[in-house]
PDB file of N, CA and C in Angstrom:
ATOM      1  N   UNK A   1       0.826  -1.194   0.000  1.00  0.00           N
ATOM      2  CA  UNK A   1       0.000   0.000   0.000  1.00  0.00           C
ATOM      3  C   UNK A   1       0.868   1.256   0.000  1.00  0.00           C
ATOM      4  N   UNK A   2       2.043   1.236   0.562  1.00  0.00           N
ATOM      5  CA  UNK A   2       2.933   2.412   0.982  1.00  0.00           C
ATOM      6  C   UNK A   2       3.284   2.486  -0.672  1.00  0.00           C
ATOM      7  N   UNK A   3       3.663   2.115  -1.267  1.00  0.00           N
ATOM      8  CA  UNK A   3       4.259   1.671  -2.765  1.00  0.00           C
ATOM      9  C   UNK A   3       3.221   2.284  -3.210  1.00  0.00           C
ATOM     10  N   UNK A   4       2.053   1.971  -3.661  1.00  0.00           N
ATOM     11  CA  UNK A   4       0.954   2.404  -4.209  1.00  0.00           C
ATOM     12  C   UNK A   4       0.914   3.974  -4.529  1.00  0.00           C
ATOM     13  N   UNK A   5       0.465   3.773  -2.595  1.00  0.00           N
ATOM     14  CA  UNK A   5       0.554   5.907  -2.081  1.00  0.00           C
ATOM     15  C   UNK A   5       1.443   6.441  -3.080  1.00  0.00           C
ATOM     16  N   UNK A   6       2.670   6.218  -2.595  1.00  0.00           N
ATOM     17  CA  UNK A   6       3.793   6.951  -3.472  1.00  0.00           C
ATOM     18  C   UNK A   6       4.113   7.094  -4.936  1.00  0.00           C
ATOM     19  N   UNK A   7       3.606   6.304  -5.503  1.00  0.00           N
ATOM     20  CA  UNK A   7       3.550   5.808  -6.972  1.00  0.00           C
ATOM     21  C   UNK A   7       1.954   7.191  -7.077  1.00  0.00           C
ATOM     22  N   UNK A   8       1.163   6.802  -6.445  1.00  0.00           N
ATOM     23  CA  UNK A   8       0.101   7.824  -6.988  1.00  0.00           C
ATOM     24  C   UNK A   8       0.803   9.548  -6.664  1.00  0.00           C
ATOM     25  N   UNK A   9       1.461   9.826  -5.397  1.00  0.00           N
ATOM     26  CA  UNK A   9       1.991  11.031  -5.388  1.00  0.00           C
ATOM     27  C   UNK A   9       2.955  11.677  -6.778  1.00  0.00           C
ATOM     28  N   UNK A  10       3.497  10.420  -6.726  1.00  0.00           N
ATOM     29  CA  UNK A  10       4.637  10.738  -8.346  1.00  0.00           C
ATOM     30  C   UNK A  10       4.233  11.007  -9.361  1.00  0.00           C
ATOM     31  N   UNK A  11       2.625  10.733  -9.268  1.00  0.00           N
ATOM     32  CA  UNK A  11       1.962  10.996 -10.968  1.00  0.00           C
ATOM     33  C   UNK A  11       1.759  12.585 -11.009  1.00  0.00           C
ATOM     34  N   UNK A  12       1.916  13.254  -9.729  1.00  0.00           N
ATOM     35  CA  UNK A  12       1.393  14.297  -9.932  1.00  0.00           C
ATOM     36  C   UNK A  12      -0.051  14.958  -9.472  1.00  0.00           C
ATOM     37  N   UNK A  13      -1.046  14.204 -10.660  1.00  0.00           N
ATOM     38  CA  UNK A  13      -2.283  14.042 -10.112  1.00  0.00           C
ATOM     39  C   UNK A  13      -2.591  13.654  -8.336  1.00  0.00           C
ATOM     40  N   UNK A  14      -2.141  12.637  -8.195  1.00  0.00           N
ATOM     41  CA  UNK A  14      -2.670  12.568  -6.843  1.00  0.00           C
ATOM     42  C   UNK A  14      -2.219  13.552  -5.982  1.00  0.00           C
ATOM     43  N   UNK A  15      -1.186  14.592  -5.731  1.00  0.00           N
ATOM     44  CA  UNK A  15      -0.209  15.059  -5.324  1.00  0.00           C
ATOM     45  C   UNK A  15      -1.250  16.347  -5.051  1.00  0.00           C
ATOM     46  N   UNK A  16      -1.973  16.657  -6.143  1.00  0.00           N
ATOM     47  CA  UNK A  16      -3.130  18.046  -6.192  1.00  0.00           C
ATOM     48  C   UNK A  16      -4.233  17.516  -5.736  1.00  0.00           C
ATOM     49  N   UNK A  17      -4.699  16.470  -5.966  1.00  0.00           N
ATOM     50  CA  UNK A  17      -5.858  16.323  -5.375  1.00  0.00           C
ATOM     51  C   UNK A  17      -5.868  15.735  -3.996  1.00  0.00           C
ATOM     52  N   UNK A  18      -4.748  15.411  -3.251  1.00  0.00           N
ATOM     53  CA  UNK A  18      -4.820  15.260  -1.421  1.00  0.00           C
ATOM     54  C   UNK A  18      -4.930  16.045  -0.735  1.00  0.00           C
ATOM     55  N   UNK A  19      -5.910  16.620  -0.174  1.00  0.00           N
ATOM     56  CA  UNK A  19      -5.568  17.419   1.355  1.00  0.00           C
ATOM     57  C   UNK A  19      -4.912  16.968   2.227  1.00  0.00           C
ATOM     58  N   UNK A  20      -4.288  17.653   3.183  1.00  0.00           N
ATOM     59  CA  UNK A  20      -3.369  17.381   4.535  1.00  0.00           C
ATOM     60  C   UNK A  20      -4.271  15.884   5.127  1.00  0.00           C
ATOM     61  N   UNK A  21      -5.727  16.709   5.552  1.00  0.00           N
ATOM     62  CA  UNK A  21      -6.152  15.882   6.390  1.00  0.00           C
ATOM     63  C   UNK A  21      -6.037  14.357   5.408  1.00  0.00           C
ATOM     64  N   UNK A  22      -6.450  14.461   4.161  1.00  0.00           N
ATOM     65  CA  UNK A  22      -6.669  13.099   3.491  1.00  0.00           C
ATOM     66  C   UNK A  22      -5.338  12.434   3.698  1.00  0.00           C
ATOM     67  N   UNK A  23      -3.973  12.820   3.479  1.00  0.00           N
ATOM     68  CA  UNK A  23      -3.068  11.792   3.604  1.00  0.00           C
ATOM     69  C   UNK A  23      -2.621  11.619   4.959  1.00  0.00           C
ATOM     70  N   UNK A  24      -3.378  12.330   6.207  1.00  0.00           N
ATOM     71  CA  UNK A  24      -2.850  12.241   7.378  1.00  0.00           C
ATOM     72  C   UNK A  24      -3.970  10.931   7.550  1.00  0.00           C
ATOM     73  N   UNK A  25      -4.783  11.000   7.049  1.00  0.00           N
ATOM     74  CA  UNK A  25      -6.296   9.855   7.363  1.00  0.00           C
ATOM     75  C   UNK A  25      -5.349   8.766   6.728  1.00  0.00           C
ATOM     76  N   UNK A  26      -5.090   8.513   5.352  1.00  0.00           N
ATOM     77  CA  UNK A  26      -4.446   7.279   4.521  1.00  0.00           C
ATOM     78  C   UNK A  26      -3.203   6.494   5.721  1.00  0.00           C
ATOM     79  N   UNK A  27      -2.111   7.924   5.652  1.00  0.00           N
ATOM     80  CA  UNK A  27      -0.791   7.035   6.504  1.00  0.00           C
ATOM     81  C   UNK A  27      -1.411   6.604   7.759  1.00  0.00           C
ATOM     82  N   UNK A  28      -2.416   7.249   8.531  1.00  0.00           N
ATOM     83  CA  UNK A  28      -3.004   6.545   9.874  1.00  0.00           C
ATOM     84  C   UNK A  28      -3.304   5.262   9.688  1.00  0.00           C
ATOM     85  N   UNK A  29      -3.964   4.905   8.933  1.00  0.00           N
ATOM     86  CA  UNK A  29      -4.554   3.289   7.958  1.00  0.00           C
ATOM     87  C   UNK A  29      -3.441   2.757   8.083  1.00  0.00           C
ATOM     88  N   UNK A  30      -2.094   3.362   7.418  1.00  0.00           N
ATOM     89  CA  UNK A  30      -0.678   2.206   7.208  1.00  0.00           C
ATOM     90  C   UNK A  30      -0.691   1.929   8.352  1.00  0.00           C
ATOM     91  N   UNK A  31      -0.689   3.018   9.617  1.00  0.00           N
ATOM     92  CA  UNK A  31       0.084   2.588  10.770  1.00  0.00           C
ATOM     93  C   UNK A  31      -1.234   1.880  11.565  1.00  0.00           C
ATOM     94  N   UNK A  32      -2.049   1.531  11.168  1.00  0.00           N
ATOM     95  CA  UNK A  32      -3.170   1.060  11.691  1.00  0.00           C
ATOM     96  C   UNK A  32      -2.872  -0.209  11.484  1.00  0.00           C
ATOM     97  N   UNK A  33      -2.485  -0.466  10.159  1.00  0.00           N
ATOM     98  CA  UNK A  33      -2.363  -2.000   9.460  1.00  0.00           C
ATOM     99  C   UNK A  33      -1.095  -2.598  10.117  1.00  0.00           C
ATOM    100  N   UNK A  34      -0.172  -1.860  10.387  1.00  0.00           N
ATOM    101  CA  UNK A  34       1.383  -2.240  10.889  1.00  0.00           C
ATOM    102  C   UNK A  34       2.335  -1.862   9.734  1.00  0.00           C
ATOM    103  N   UNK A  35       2.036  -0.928   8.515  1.00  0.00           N
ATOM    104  CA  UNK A  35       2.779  -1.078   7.487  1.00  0.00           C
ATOM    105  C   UNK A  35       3.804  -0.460   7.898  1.00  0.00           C
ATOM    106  N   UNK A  36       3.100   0.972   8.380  1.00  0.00           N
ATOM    107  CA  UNK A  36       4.742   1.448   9.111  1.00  0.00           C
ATOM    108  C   UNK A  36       4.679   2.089  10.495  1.00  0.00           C
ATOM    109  N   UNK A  37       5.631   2.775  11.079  1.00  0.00           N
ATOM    110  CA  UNK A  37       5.581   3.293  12.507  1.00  0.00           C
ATOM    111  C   UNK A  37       5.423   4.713  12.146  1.00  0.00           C
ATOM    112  N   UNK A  38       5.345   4.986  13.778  1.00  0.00           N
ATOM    113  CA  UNK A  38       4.533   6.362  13.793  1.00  0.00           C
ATOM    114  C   UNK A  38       5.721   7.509  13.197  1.00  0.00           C
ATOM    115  N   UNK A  39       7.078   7.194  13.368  1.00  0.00           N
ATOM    116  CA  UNK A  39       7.954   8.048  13.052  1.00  0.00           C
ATOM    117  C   UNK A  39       8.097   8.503  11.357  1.00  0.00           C
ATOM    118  N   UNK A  40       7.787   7.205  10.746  1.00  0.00           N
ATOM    119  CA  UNK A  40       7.991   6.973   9.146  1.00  0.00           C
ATOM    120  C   UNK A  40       6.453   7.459   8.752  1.00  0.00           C
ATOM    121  N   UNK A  41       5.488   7.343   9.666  1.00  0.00           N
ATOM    122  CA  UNK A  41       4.527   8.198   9.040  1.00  0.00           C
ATOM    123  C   UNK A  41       4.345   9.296   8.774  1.00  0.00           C
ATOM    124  N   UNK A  42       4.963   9.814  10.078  1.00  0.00           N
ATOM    125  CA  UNK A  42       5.374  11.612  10.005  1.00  0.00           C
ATOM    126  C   UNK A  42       5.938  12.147   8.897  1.00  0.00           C
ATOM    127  N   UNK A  43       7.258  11.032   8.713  1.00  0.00           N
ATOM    128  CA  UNK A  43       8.004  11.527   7.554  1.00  0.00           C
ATOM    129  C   UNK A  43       7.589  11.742   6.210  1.00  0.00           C
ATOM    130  N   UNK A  44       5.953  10.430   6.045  1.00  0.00           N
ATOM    131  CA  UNK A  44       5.593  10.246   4.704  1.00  0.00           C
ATOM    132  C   UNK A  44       4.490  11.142   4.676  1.00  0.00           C
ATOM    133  N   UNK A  45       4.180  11.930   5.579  1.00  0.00           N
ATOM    134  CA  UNK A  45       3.326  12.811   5.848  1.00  0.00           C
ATOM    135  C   UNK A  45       3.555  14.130   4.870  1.00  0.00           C
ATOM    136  N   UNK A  46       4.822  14.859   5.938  1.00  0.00           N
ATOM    137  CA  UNK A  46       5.737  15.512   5.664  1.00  0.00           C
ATOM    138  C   UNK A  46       6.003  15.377   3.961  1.00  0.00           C
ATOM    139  N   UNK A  47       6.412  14.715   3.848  1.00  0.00           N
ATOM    140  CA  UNK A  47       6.988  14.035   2.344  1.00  0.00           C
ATOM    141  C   UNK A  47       5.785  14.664   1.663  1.00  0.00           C
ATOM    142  N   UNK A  48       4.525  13.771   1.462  1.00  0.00           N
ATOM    143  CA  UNK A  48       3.607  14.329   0.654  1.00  0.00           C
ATOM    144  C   UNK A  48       3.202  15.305   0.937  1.00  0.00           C
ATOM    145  N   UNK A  49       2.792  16.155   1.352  1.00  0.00           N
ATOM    146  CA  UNK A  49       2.323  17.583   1.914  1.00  0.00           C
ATOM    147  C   UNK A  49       3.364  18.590   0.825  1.00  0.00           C
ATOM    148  N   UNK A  50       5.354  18.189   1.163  1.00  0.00           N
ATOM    149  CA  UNK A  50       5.731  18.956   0.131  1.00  0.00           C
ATOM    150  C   UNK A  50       5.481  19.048  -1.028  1.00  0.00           C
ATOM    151  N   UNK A  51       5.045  17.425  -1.547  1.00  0.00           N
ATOM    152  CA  UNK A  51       5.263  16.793  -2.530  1.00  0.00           C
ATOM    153  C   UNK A  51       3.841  17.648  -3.588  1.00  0.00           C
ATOM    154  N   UNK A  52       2.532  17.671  -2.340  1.00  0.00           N
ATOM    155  CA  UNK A  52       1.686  18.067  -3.142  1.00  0.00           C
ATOM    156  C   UNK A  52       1.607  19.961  -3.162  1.00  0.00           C
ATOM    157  N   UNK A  53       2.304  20.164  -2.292  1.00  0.00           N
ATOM    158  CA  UNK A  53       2.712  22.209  -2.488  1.00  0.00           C
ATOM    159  C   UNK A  53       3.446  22.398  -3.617  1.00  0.00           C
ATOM    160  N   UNK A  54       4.466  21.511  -3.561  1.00  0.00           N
ATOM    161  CA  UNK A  54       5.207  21.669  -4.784  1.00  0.00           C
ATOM    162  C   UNK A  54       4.596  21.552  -6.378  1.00  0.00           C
ATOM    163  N   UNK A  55       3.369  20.462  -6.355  1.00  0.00           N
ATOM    164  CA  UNK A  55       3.202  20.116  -7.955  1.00  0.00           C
ATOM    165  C   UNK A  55       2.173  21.342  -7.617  1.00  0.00           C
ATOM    166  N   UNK A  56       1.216  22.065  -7.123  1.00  0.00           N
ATOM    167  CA  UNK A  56       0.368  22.927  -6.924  1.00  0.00           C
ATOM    168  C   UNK A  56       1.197  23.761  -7.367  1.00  0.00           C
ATOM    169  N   UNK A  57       2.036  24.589  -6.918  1.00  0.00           N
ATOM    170  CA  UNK A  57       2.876  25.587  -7.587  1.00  0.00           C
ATOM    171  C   UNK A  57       3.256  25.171  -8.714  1.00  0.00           C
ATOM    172  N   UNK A  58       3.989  24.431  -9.082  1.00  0.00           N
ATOM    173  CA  UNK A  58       3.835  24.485 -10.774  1.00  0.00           C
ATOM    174  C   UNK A  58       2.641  24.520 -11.532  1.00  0.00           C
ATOM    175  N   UNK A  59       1.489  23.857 -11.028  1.00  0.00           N
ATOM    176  CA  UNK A  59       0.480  23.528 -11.916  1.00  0.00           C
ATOM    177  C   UNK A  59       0.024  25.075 -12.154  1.00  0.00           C
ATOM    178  N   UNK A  60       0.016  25.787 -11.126  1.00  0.00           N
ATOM    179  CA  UNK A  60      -0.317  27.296 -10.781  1.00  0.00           C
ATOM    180  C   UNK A  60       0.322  27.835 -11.775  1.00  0.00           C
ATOM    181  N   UNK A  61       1.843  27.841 -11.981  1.00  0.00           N
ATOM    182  CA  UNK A  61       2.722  28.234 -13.041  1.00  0.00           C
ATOM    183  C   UNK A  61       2.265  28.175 -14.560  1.00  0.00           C
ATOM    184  N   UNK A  62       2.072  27.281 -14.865  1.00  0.00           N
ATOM    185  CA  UNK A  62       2.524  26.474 -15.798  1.00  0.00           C
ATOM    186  C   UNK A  62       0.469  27.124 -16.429  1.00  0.00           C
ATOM    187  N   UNK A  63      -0.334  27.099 -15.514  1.00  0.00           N
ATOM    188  CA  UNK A  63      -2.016  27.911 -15.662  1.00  0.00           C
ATOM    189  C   UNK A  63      -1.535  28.892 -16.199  1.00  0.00           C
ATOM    190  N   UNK A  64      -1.010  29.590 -15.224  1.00  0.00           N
ATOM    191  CA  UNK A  64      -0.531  31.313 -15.468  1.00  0.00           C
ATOM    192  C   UNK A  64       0.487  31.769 -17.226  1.00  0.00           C
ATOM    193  N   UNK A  65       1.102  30.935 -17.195  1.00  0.00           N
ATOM    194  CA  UNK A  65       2.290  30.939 -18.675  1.00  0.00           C
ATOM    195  C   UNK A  65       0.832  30.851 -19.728  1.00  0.00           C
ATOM    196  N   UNK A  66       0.323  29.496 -19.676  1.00  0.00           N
ATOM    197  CA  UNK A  66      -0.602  29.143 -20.526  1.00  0.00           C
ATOM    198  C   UNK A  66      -1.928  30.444 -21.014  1.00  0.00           C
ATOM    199  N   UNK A  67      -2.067  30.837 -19.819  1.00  0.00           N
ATOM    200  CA  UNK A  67      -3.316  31.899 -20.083  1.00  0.00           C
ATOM    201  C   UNK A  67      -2.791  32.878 -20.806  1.00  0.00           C
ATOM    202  N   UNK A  68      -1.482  33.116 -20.115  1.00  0.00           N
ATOM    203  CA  UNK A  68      -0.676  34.628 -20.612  1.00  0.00           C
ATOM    204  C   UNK A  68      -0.604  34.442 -22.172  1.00  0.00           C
ATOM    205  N   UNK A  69      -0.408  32.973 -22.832  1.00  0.00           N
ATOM    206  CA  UNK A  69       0.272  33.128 -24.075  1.00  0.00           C
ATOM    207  C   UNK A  69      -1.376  33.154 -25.112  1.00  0.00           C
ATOM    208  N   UNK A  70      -2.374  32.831 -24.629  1.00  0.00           N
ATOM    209  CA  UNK A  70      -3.322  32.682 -25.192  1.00  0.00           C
ATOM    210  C   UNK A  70      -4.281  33.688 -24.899  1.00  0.00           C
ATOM    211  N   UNK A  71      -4.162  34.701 -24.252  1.00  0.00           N
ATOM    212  CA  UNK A  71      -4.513  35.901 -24.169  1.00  0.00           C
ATOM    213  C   UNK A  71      -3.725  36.700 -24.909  1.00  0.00           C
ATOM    214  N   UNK A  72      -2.565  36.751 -24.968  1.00  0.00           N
ATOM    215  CA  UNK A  72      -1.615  37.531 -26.010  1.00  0.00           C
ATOM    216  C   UNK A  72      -1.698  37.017 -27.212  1.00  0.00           C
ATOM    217  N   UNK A  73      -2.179  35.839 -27.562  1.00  0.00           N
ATOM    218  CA  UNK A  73      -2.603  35.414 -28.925  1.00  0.00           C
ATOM    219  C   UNK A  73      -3.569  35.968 -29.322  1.00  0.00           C
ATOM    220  N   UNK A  74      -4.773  36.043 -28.343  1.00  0.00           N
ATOM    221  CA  UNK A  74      -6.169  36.770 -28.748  1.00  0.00           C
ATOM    222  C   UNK A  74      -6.076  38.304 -29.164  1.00  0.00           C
ATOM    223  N   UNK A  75      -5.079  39.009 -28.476  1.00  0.00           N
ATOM    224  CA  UNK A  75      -4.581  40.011 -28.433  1.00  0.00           C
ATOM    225  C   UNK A  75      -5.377  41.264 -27.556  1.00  0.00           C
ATOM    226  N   UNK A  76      -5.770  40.468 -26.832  1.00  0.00           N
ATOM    227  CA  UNK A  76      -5.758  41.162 -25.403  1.00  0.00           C
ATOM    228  C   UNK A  76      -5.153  41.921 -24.411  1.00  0.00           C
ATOM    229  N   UNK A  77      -5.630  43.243 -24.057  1.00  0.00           N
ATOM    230  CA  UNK A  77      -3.909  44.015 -23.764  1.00  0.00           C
ATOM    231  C   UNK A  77      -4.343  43.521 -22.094  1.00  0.00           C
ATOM    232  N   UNK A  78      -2.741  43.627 -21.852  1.00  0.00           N
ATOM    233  CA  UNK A  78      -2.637  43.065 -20.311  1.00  0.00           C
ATOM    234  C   UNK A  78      -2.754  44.549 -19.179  1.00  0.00           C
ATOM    235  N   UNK A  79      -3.147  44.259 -18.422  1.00  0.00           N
ATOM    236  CA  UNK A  79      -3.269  45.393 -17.366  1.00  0.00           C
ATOM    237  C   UNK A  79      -1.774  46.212 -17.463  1.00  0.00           C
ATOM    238  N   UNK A  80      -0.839  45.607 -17.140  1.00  0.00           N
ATOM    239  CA  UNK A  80      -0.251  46.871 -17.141  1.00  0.00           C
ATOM    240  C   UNK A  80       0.063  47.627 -18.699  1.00  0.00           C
ATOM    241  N   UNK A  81      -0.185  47.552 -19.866  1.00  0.00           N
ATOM    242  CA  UNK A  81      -0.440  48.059 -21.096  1.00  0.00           C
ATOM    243  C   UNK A  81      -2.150  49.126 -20.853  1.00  0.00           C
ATOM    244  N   UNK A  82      -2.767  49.031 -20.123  1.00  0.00           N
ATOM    245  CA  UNK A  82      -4.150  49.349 -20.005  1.00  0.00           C
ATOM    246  C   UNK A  82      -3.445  50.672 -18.950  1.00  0.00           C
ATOM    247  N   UNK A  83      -2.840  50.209 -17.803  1.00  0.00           N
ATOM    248  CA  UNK A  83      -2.652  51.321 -17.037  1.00  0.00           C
ATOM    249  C   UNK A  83      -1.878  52.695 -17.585  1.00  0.00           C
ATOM    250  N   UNK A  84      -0.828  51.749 -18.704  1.00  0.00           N
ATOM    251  CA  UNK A  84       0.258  52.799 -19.006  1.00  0.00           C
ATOM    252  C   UNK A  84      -1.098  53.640 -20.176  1.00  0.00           C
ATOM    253  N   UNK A  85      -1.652  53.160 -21.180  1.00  0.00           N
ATOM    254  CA  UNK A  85      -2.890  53.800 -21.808  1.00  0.00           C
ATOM    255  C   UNK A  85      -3.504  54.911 -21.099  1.00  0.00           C
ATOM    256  N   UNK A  86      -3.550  54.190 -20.266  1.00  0.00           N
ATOM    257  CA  UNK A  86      -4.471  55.308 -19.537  1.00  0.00           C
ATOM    258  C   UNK A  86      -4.011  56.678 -18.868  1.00  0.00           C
ATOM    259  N   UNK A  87      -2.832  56.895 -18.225  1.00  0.00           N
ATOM    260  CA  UNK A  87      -1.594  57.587 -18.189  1.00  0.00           C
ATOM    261  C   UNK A  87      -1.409  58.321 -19.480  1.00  0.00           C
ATOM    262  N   UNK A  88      -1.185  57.804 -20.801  1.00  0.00           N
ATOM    263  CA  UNK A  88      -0.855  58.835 -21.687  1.00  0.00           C
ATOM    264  C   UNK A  88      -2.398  60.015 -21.884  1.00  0.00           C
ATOM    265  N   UNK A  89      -3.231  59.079 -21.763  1.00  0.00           N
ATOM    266  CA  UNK A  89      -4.323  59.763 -21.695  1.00  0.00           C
ATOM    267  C   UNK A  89      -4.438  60.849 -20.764  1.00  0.00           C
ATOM    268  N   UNK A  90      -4.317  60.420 -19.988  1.00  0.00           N
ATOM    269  CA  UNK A  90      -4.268  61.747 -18.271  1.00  0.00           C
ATOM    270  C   UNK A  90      -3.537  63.232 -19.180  1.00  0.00           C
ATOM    271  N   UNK A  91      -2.428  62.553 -19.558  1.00  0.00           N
ATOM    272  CA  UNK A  91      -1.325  63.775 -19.401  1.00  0.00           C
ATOM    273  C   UNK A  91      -1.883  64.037 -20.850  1.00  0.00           C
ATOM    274  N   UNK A  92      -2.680  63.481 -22.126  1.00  0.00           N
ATOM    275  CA  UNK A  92      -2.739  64.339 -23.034  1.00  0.00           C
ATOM    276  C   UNK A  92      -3.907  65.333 -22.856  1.00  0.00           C
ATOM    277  N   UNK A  93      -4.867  64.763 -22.026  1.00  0.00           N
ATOM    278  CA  UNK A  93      -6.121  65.402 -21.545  1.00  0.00           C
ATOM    279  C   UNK A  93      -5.364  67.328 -21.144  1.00  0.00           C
ATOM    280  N   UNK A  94      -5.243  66.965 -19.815  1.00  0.00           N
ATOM    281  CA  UNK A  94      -4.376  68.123 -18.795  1.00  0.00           C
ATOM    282  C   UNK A  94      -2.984  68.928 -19.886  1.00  0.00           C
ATOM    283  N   UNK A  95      -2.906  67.932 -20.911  1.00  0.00           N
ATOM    284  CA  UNK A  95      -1.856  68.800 -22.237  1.00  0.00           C
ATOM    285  C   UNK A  95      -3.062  69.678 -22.988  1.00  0.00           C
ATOM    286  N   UNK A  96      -3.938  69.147 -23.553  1.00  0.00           N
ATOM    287  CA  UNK A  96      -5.384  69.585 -24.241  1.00  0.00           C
ATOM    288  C   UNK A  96      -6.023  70.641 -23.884  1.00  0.00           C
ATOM    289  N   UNK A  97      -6.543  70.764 -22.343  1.00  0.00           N
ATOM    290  CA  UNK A  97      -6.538  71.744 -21.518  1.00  0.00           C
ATOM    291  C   UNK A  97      -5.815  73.038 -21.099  1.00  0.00           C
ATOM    292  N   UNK A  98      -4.539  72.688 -20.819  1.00  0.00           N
ATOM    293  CA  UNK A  98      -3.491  74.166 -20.823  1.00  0.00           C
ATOM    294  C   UNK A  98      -3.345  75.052 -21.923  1.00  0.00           C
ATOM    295  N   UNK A  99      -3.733  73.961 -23.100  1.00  0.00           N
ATOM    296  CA  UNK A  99      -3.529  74.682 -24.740  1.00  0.00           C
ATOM    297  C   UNK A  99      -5.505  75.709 -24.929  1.00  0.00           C
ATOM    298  N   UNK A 100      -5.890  74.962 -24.332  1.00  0.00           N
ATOM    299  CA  UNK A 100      -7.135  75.412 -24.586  1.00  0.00           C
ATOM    300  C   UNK A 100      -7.505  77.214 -23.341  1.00  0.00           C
ATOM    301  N   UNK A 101      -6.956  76.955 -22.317  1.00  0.00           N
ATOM    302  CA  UNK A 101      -6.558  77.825 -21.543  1.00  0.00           C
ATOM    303  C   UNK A 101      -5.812  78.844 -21.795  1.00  0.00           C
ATOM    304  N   UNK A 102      -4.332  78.717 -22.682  1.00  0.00           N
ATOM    305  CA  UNK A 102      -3.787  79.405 -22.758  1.00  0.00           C
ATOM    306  C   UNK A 102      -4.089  80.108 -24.826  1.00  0.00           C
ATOM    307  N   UNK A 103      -5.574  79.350 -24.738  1.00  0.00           N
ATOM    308  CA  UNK A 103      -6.012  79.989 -26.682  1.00  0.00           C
ATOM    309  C   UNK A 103      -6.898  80.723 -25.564  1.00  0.00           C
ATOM    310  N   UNK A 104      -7.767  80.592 -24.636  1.00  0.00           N
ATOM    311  CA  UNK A 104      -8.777  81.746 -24.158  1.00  0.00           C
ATOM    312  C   UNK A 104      -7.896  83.012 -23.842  1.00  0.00           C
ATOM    313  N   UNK A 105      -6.827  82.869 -23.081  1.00  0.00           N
ATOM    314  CA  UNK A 105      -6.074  83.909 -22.293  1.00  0.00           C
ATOM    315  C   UNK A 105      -5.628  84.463 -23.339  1.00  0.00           C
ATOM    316  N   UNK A 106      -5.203  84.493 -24.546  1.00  0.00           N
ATOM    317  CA  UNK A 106      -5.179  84.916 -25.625  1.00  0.00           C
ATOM    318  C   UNK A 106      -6.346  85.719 -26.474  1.00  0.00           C
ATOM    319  N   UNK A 107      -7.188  84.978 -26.229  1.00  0.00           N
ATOM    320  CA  UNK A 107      -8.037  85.369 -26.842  1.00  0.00           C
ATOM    321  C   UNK A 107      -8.966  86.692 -25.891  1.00  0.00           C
ATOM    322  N   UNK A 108      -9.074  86.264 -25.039  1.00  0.00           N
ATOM    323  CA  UNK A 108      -9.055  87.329 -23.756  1.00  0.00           C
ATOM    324  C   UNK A 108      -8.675  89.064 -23.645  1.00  0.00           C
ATOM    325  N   UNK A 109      -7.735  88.574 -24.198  1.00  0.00           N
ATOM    326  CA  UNK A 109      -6.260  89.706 -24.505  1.00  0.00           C
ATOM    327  C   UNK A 109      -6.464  90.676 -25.526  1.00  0.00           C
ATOM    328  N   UNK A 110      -7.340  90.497 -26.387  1.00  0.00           N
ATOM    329  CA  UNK A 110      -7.736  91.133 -27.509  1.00  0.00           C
ATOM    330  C   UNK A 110      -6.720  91.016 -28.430  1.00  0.00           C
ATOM    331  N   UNK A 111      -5.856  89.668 -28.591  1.00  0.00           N
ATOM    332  CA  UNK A 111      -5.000  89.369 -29.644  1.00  0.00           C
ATOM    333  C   UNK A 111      -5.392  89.026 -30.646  1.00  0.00           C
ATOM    334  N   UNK A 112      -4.989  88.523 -31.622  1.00  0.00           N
ATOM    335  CA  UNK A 112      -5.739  88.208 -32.692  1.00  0.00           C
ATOM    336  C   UNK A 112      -6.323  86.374 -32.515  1.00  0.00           C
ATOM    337  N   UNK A 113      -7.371  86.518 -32.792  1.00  0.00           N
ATOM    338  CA  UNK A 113      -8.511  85.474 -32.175  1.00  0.00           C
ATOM    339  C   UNK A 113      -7.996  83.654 -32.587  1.00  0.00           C
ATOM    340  N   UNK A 114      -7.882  83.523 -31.826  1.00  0.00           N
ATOM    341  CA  UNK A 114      -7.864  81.875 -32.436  1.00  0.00           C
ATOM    342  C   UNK A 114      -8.838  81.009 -31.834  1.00  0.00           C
ATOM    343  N   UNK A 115      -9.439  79.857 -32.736  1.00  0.00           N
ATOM    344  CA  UNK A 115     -10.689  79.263 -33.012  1.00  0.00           C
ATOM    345  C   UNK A 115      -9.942  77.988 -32.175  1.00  0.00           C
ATOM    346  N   UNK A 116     -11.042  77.700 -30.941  1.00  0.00           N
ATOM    347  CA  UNK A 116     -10.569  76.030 -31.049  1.00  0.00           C
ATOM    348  C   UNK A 116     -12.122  75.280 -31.664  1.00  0.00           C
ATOM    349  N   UNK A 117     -11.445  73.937 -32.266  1.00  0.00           N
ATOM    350  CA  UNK A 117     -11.937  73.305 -33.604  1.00  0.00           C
ATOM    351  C   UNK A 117     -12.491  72.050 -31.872  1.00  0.00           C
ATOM    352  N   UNK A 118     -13.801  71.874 -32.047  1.00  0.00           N
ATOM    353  CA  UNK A 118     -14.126  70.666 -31.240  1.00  0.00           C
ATOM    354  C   UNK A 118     -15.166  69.646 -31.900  1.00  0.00           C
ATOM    355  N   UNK A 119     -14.394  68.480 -32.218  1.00  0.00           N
ATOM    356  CA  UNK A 119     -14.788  67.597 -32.674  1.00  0.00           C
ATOM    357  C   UNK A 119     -15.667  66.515 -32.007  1.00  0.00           C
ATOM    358  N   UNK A 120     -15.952  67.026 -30.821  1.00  0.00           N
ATOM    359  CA  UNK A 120     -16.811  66.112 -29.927  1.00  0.00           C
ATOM    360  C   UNK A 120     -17.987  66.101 -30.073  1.00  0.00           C
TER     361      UNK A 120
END
């Protein structure tokens, strides 16, 4: 049975789908049966617990790469492309504005008149 366990942790699969409590319930069974002692259970405890943090973080990884490349295929802009967008925007807005401010103050002045053109 210990063979088994471990053989299913190695696939991976089993490794994501155990909770703590589930392989603390399984190795209790070994040491229930006599397969092993309480010390080597700890260890195989221990053991899988890393075993299944570890394939979780990759699988996590390996989600994250995958989405990224198939969202950039779709051509989907990524947040920080959206934030920096939005930024040029700010500053052309508040650029748009000072020009428009400084055609009134002009115009104000009794200089010779300039038209702003609004396409909105």
């Amino acid at each position: 049975m210990i063979k088994l366990f471990k053989e299913t942790m190695v696939t991976g699969l089993g490794a994501l789908l155990f909770t703590k409590e589930k392989v603390e319930d399984m190795v209790q069974e070994l040491i229930e049966e006599g397969a092993v002692n309480r010390e080597e259970a700890e260890q195989l405890v221990d053991e899988m617990i890393n075993k299944a943090q570890q394939q979780r973080k990759e699988m996590k990884e390996k989600i994250s790469l995958e989405v990224e490349k198939k969202l950039t295929k779709t051509g989907f802009a990524k947040k920080g492309e959206l934030e920096a967008l939005r930024r040029k925007v700010e500053q052309l807005e508040l650029h748009i504005q000072a020009l428009e401010e400084e055609i009134e103050a002009v115009n104000s002045n009794g200089e010779k008149s300039i038209e702003v053109i609004d396409n909105n």
